[in-house]
N, C-alpha and C. Protein backbone atom coordinates (compact mmCIF):
# COMPACT_ATOMS: atom_id res chain seq x y z
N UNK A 1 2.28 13.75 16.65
CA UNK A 1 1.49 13.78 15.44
C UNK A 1 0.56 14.99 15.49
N UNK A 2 0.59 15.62 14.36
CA UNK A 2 -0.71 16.77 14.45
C UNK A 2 -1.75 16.27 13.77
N UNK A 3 -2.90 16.46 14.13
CA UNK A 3 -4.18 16.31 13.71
C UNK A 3 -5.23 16.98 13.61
N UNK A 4 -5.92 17.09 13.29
CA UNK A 4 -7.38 17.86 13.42
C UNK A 4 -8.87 17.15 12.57
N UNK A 5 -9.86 17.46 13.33
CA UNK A 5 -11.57 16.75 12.46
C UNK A 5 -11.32 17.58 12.50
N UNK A 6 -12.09 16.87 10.79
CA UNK A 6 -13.06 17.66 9.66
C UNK A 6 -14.23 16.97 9.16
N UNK A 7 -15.22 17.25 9.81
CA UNK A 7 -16.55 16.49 10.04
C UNK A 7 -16.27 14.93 10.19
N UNK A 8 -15.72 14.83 11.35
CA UNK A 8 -15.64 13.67 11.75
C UNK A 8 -14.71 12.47 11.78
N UNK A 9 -14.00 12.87 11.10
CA UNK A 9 -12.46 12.45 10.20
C UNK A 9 -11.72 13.21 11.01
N UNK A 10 -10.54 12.25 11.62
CA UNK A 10 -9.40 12.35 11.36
C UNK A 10 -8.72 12.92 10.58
N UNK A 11 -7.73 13.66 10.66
CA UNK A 11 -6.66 13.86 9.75
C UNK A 11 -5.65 14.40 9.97
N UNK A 12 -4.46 13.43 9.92
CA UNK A 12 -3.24 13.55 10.72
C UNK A 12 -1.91 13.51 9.66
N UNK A 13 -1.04 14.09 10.13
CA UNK A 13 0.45 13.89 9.56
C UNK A 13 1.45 13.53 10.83
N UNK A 14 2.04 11.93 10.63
CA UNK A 14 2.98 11.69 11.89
C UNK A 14 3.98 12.17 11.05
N UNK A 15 5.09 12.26 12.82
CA UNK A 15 6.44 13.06 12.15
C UNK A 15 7.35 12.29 11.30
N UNK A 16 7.12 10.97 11.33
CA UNK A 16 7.81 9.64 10.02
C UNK A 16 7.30 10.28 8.61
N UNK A 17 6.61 11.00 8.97
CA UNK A 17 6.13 11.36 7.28
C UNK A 17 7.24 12.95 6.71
N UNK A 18 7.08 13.57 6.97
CA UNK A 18 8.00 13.91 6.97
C UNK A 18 9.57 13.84 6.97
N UNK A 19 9.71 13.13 7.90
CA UNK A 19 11.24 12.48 7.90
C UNK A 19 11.54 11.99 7.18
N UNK A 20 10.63 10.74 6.44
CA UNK A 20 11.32 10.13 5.62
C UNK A 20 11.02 10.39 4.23
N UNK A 21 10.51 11.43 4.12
CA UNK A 21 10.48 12.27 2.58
C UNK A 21 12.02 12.94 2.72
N UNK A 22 12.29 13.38 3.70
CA UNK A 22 13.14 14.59 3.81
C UNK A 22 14.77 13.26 3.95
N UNK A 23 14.44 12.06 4.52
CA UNK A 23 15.60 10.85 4.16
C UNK A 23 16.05 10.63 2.59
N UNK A 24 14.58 10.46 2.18
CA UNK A 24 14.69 10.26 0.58
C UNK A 24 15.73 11.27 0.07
N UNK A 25 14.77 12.30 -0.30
CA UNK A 25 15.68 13.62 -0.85
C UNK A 25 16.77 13.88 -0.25
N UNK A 26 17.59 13.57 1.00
CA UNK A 26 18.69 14.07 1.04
C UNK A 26 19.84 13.13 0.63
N UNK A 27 19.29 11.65 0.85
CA UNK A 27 20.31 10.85 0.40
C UNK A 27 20.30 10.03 -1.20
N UNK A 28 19.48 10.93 -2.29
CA UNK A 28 19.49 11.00 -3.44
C UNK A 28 18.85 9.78 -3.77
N UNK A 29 17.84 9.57 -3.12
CA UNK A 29 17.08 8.43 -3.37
C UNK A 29 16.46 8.33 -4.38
N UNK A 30 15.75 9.62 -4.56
CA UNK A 30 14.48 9.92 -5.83
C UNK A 30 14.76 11.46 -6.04
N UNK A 31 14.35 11.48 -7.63
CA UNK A 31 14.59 13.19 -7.56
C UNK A 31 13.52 13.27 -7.25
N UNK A 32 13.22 14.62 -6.83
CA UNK A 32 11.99 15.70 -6.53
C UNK A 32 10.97 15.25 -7.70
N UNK A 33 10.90 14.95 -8.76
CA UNK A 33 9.77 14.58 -9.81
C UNK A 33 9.39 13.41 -9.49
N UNK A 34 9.96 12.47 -9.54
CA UNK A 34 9.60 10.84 -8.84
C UNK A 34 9.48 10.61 -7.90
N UNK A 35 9.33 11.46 -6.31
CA UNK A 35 9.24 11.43 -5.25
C UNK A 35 7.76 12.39 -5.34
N UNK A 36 7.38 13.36 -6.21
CA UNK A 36 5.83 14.06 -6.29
C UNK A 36 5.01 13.08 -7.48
N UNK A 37 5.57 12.06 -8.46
CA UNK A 37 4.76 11.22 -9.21
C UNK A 37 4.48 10.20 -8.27
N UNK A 38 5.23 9.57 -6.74
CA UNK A 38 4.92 8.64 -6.23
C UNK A 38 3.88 8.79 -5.37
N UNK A 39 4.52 10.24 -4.71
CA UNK A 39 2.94 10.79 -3.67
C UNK A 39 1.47 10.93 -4.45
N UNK A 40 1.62 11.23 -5.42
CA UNK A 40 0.00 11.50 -6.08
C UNK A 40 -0.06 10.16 -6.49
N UNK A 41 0.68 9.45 -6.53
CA UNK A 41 -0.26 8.06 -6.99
C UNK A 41 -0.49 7.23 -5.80
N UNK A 42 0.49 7.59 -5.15
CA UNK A 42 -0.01 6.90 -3.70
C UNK A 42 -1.29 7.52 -2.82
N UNK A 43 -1.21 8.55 -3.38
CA UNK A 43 -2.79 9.79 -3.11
C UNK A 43 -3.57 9.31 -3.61
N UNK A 44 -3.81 9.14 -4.83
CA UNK A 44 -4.91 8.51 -5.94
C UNK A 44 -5.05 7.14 -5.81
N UNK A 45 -4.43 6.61 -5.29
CA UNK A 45 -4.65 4.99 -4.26
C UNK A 45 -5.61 5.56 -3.33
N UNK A 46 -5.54 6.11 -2.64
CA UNK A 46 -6.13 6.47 -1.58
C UNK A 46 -7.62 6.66 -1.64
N UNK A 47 -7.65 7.90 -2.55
CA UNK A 47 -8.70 8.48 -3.14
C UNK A 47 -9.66 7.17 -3.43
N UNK A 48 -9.21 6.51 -4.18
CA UNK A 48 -10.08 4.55 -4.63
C UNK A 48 -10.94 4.38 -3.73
N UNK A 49 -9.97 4.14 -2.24
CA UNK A 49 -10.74 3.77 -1.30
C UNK A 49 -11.98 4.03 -0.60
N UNK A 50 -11.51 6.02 -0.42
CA UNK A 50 -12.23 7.14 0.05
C UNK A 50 -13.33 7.28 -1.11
N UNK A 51 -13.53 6.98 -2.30
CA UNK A 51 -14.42 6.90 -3.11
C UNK A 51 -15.55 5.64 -2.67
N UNK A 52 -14.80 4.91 -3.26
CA UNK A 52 -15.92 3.65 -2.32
C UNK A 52 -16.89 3.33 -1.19
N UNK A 53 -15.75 4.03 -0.04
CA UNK A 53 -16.58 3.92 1.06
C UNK A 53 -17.58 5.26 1.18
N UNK A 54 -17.29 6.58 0.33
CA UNK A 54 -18.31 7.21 0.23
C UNK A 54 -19.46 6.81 -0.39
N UNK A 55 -19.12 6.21 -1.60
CA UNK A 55 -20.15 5.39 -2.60
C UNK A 55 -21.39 4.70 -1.50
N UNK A 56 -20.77 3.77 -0.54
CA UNK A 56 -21.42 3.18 0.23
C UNK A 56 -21.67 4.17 1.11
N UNK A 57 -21.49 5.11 1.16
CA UNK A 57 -22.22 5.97 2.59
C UNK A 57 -21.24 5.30 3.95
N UNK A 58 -20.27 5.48 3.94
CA UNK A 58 -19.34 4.98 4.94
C UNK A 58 -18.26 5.91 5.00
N UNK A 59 -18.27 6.36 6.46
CA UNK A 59 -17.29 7.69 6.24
C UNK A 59 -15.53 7.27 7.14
N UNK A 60 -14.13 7.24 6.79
CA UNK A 60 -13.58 6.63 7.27
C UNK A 60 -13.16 7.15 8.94
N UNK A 61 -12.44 6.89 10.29
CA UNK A 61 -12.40 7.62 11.29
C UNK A 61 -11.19 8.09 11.25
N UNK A 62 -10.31 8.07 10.44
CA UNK A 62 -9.19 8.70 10.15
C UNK A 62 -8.34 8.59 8.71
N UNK A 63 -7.68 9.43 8.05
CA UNK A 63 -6.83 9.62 7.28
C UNK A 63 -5.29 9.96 7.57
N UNK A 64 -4.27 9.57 7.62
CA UNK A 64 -3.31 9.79 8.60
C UNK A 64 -1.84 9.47 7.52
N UNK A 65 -1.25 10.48 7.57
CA UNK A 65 0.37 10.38 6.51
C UNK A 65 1.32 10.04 7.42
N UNK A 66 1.70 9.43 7.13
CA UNK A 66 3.00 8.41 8.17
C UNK A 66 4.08 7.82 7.21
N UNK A 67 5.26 7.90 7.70
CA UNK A 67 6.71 7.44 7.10
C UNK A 67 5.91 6.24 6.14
N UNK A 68 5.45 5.20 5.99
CA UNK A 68 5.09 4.11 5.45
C UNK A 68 4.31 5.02 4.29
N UNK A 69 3.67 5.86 4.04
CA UNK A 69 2.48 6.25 3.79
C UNK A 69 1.27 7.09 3.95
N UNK A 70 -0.06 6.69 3.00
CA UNK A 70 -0.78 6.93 3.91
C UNK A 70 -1.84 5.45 4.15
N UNK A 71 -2.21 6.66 5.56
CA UNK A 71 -3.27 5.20 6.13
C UNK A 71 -4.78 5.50 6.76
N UNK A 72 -5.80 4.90 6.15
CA UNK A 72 -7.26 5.27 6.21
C UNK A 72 -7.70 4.44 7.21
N UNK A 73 -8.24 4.81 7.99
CA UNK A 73 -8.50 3.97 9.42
C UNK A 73 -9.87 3.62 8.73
N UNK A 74 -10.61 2.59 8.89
CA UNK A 74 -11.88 2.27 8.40
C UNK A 74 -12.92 2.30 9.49
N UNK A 75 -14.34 2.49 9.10
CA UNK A 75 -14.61 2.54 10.21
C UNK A 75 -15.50 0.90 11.24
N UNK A 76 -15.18 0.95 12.18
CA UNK A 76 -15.37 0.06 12.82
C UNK A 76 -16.58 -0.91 12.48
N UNK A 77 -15.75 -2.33 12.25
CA UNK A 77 -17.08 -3.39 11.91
C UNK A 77 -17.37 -3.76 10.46
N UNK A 78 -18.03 -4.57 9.99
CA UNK A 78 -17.87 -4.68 8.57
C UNK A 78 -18.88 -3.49 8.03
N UNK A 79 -18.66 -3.28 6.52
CA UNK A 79 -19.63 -2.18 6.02
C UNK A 79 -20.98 -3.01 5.48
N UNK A 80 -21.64 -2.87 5.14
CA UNK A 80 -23.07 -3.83 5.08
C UNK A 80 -23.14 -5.19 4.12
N UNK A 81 -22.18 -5.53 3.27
CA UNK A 81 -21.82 -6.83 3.02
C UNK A 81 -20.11 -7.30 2.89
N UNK A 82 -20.34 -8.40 2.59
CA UNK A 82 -18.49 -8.74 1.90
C UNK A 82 -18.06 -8.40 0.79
N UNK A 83 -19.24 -7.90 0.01
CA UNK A 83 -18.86 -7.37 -1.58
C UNK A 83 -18.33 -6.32 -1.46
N UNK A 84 -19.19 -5.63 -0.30
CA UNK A 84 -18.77 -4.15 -0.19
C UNK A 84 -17.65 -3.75 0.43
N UNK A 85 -17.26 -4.58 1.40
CA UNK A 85 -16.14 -4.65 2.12
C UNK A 85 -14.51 -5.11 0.83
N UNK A 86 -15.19 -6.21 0.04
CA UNK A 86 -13.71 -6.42 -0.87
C UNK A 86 -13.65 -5.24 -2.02
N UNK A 87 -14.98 -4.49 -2.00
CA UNK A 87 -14.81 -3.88 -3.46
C UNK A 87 -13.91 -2.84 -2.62
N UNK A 88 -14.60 -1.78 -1.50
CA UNK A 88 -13.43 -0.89 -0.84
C UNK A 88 -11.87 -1.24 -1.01
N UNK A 89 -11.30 -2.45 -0.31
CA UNK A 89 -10.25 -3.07 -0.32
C UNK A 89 -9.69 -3.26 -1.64
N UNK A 90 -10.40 -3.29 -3.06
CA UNK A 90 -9.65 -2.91 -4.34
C UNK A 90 -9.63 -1.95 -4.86
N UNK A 91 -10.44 -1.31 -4.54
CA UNK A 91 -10.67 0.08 -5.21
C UNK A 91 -9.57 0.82 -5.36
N UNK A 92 -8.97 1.34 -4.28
CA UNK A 92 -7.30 1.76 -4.65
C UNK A 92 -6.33 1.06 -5.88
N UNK A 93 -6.44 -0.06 -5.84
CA UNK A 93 -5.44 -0.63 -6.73
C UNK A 93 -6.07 -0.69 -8.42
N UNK A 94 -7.52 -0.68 -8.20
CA UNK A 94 -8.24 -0.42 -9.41
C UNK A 94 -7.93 0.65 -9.99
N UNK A 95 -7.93 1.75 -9.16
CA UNK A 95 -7.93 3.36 -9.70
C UNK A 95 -6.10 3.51 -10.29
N UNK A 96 -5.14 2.34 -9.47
CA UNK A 96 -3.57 2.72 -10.11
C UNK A 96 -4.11 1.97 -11.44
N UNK A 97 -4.87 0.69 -11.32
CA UNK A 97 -4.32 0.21 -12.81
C UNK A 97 -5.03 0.88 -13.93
N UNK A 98 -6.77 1.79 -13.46
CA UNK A 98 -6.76 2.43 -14.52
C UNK A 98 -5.85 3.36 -14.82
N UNK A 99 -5.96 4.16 -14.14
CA UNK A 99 -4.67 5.33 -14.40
C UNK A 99 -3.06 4.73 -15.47
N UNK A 100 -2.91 4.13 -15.16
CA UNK A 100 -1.71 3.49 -16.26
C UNK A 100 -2.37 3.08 -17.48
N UNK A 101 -3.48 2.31 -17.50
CA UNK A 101 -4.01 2.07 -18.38
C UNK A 101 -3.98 3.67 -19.16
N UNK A 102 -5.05 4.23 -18.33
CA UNK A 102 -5.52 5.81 -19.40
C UNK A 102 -4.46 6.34 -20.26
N UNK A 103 -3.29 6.20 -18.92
CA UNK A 103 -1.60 7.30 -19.32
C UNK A 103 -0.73 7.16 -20.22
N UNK A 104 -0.80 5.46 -20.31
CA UNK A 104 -0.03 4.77 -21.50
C UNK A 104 0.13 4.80 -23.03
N UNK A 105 -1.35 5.99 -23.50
CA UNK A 105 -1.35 6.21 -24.72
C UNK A 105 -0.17 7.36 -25.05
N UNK A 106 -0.37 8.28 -23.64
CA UNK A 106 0.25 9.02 -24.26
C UNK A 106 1.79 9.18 -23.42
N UNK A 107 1.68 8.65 -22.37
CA UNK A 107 3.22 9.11 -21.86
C UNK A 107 3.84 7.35 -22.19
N UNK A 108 3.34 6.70 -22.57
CA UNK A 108 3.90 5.46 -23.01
C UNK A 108 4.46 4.37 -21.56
N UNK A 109 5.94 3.77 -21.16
CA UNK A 109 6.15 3.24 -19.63
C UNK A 109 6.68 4.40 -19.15
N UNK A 110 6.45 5.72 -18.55
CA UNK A 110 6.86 6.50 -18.21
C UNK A 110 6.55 6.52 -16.97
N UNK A 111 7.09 7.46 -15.89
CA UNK A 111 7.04 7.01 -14.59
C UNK A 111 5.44 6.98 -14.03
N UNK A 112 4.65 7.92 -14.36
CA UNK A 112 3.36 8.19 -13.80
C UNK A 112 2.92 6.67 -14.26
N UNK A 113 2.92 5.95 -15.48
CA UNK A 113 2.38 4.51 -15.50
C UNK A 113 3.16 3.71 -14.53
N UNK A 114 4.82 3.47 -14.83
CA UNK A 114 4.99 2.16 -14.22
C UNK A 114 4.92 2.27 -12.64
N UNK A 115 4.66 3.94 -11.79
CA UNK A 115 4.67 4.07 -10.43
C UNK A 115 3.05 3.24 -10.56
N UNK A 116 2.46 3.89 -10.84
CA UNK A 116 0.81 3.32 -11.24
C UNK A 116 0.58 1.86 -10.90
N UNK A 117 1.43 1.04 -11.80
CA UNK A 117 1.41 -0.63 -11.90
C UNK A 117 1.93 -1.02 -10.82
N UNK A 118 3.49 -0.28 -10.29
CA UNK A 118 4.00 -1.18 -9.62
C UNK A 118 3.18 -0.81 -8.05
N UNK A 119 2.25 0.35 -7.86
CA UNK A 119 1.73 0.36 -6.88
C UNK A 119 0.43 -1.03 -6.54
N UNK A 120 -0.43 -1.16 -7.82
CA UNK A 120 -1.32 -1.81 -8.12
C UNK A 120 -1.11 -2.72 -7.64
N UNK A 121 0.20 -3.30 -7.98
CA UNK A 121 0.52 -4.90 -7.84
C UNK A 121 1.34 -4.92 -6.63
N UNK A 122 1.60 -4.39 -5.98
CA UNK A 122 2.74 -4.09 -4.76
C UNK A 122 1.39 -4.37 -3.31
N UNK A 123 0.23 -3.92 -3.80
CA UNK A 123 -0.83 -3.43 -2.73
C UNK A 123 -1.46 -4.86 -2.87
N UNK A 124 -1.64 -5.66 -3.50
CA UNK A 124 -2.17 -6.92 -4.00
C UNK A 124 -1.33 -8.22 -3.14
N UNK A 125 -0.39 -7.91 -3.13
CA UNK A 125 0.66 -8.80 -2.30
C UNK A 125 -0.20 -9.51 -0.88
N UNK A 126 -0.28 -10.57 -1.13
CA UNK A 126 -1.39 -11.46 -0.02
C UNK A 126 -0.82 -11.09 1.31
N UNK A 127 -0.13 -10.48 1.83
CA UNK A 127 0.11 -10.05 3.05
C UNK A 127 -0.59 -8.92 4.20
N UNK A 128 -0.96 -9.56 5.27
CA UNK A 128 -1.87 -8.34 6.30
C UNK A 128 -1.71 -7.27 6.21
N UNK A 129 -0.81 -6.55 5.78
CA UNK A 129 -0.69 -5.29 5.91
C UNK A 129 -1.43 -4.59 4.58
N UNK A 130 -1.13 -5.42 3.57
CA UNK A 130 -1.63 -4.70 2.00
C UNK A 130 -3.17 -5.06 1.52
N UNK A 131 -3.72 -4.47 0.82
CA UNK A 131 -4.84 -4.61 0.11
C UNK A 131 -4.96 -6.33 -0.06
N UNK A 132 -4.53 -6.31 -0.64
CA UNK A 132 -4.36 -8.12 -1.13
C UNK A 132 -4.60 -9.09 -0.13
N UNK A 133 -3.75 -8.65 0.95
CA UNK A 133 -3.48 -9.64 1.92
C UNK A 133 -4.83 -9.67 2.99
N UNK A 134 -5.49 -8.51 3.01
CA UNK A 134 -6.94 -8.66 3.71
C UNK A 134 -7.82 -9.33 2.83
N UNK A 135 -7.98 -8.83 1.60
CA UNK A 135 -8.94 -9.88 0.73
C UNK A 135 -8.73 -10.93 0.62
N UNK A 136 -7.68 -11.15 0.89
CA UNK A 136 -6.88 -13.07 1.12
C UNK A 136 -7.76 -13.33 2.21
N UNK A 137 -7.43 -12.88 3.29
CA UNK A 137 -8.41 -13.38 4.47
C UNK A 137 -9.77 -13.30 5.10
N UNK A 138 -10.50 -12.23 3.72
CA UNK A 138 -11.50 -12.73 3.54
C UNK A 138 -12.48 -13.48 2.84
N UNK A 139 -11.45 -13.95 1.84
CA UNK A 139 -11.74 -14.87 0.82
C UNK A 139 -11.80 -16.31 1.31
N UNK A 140 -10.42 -16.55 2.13
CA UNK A 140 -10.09 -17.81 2.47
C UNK A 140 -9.00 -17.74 3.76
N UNK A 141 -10.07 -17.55 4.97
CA UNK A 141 -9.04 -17.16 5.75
C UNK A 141 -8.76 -18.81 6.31
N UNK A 142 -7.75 -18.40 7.28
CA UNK A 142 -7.17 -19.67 8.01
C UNK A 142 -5.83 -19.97 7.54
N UNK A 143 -5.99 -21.14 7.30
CA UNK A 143 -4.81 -22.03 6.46
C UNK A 143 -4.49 -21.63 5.56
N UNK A 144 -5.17 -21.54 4.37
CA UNK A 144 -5.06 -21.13 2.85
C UNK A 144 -4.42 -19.91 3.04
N UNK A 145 -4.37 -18.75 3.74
CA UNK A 145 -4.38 -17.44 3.68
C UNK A 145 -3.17 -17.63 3.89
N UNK A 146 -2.43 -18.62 5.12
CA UNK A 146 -1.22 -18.40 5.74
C UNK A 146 -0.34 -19.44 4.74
N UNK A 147 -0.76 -20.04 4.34
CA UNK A 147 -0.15 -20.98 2.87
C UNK A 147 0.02 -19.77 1.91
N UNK A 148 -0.62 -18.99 1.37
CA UNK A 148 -0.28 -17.26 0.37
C UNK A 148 0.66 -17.01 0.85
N UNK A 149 0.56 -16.30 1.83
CA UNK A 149 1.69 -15.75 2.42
C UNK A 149 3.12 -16.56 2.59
N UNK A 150 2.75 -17.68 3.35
CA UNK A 150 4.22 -18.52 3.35
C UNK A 150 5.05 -18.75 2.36
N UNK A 151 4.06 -19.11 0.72
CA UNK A 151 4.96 -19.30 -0.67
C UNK A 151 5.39 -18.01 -0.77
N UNK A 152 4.51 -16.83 -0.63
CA UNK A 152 5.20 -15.16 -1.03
C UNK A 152 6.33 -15.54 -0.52
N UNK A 153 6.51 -15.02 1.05
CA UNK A 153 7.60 -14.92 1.90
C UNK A 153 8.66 -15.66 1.18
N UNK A 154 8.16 -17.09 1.06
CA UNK A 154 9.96 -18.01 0.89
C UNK A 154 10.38 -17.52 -0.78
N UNK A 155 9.57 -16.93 -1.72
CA UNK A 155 9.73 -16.48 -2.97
C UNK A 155 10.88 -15.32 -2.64
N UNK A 156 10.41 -13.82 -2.23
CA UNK A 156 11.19 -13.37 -1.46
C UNK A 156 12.57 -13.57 -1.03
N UNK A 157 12.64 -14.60 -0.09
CA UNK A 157 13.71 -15.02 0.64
C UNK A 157 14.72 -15.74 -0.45
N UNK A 158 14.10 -16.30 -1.19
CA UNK A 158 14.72 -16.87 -2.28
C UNK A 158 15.58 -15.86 -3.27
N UNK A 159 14.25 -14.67 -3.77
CA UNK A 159 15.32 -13.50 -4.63
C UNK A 159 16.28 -13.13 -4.12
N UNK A 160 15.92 -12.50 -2.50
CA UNK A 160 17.30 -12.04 -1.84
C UNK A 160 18.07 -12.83 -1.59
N UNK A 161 18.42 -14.02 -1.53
CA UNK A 161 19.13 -14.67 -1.49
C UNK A 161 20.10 -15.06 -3.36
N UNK A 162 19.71 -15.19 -4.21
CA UNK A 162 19.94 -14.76 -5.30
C UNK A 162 20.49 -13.83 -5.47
N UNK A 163 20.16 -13.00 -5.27
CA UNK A 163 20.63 -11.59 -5.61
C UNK A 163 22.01 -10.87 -4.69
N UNK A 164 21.82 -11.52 -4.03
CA UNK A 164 23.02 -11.93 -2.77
C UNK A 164 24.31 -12.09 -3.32
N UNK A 165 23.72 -13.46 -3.71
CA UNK A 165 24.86 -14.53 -4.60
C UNK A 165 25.46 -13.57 -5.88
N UNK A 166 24.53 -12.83 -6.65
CA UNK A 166 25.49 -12.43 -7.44
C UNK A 166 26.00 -10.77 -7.32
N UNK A 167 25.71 -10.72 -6.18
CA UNK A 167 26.46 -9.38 -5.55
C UNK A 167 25.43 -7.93 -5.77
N UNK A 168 23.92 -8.33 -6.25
CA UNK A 168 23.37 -7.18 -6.86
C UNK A 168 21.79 -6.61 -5.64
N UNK A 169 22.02 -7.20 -4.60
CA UNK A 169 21.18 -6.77 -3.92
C UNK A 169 20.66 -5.43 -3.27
N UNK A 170 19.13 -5.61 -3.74
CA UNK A 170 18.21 -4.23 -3.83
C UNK A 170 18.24 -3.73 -2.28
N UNK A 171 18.64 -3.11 -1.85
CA UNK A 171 18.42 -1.87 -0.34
C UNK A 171 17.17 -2.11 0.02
N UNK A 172 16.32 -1.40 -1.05
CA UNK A 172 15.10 -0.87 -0.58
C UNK A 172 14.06 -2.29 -0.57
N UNK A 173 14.66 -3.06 -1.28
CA UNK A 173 13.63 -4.46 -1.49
C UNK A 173 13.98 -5.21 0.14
N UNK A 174 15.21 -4.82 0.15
CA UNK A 174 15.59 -5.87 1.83
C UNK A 174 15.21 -5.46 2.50
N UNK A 175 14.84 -4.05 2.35
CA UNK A 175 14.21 -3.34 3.71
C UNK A 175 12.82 -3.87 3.85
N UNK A 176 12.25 -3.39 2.80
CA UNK A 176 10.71 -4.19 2.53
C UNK A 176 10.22 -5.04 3.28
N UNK A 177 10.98 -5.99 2.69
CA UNK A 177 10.93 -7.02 3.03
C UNK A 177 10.98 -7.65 4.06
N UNK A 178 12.15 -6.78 4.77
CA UNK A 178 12.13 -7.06 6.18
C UNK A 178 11.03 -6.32 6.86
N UNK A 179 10.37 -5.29 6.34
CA UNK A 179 9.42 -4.32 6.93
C UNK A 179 8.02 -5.55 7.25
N UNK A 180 7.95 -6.29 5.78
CA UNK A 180 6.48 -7.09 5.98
C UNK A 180 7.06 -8.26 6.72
N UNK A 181 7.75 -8.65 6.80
CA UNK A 181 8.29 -9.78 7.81
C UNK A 181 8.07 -9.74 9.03
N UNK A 182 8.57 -8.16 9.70
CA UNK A 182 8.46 -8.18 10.79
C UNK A 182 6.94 -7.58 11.11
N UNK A 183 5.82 -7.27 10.13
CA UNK A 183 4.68 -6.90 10.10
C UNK A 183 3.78 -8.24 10.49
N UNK A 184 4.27 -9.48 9.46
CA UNK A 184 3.38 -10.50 9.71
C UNK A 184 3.77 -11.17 10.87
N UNK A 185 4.96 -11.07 11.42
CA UNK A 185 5.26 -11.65 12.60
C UNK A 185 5.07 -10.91 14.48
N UNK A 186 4.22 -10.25 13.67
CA UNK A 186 3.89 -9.01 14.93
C UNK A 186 1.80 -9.36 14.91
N UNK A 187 1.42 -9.19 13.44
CA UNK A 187 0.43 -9.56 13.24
C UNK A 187 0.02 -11.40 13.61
N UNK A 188 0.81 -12.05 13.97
CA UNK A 188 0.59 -13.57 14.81
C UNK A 188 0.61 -13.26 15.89
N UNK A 189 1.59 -12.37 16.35
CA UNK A 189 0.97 -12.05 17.83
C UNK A 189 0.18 -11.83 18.44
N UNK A 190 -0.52 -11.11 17.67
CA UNK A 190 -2.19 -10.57 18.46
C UNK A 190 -3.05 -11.23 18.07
């Protein structure tokens, strides 16, 4: 991974980041326009966050682009309440749904909106790894949290299985899927 601070920050690109831009584009995954509308909105997710925790005077200890993404290391410990801590944790998904909101007058469901939404709501997903899934567990951690997750999961398991059945199953959704599967089942481990 290369890295370098910049007042104090982190800021890294692992070699998954790369690679799997360069997977996309070669095996005609996304053209070049929908693969640069996904990065800036997945940027402008970002930005949400990095807004917030500046707002609060909280600076993050890393920023880091990796095959998954990107990923803002926070910095250690809670930030000075739980408000402040869940508002950070939405802020990204706030900034996709304004942005679709704003875009929709004029580019109508065009990709910059529905990448927008489906990021919004993709990051919301009650699972550890996503936006959602930490405010789940700090809303109502324990039981309740792992009850979210369990109906997600078997919902899930259910489409692909559906979708199975009638011969039309999504690649990238099974991968997913299997990606947060084996995320939450790594995240019980520790």
């Amino acid at each position: 991974m290369f890295s370098v601070t910049v007042k104090r920050v982190r800021l890294g690109i692992g070699f998954s980041f790369p690679a799997v831009l360069a997977l996309v584009l070669l095996t005609g995954g996304a053209d070049t326009a929908q693969l640069l509308i996904m990065l800036l909105c997945s940027a402008l997710h970002e930005c949400g966050h990095l807004a917030a925790m500046f707002i609060f005077r909280r600076r993050p200890e890393a920023v880091t682009l990796y095959g998954g993404g990107i990923r803002i290391t926070p910095p250690r410990g809670r930030m000075d309440s739980f408000g402040r801590d869940i508002t950070v944790l939405l802020a990204g998904c706030a900034v996709n749904f304004l942005l679709a909101g704003a875009a929709y007058p004029y580019k109508g469901t065009g990709d910059f909106v529905r990448t927008n939404l489906f990021l919004g709501v993709f990051n919301l997903l009650p699972f550890g790894y996503f936006d959602g899934g930490r405010v789940l567990e700090m809303l109502c951690a324990g039981r309740a949290a792992k009850t979210a997750r369990l109906v997600f999961f078997l919902l899930g398991a259910a489409y692909i299985a559906l979708t199975a059945l009638s011969g039309n199953v999504s690649l990238s959704f099974l991968v997913t899927f299997c990606f947060i599967a084996a995320e939450e089942i790594s995240a019980e481990k520790e």
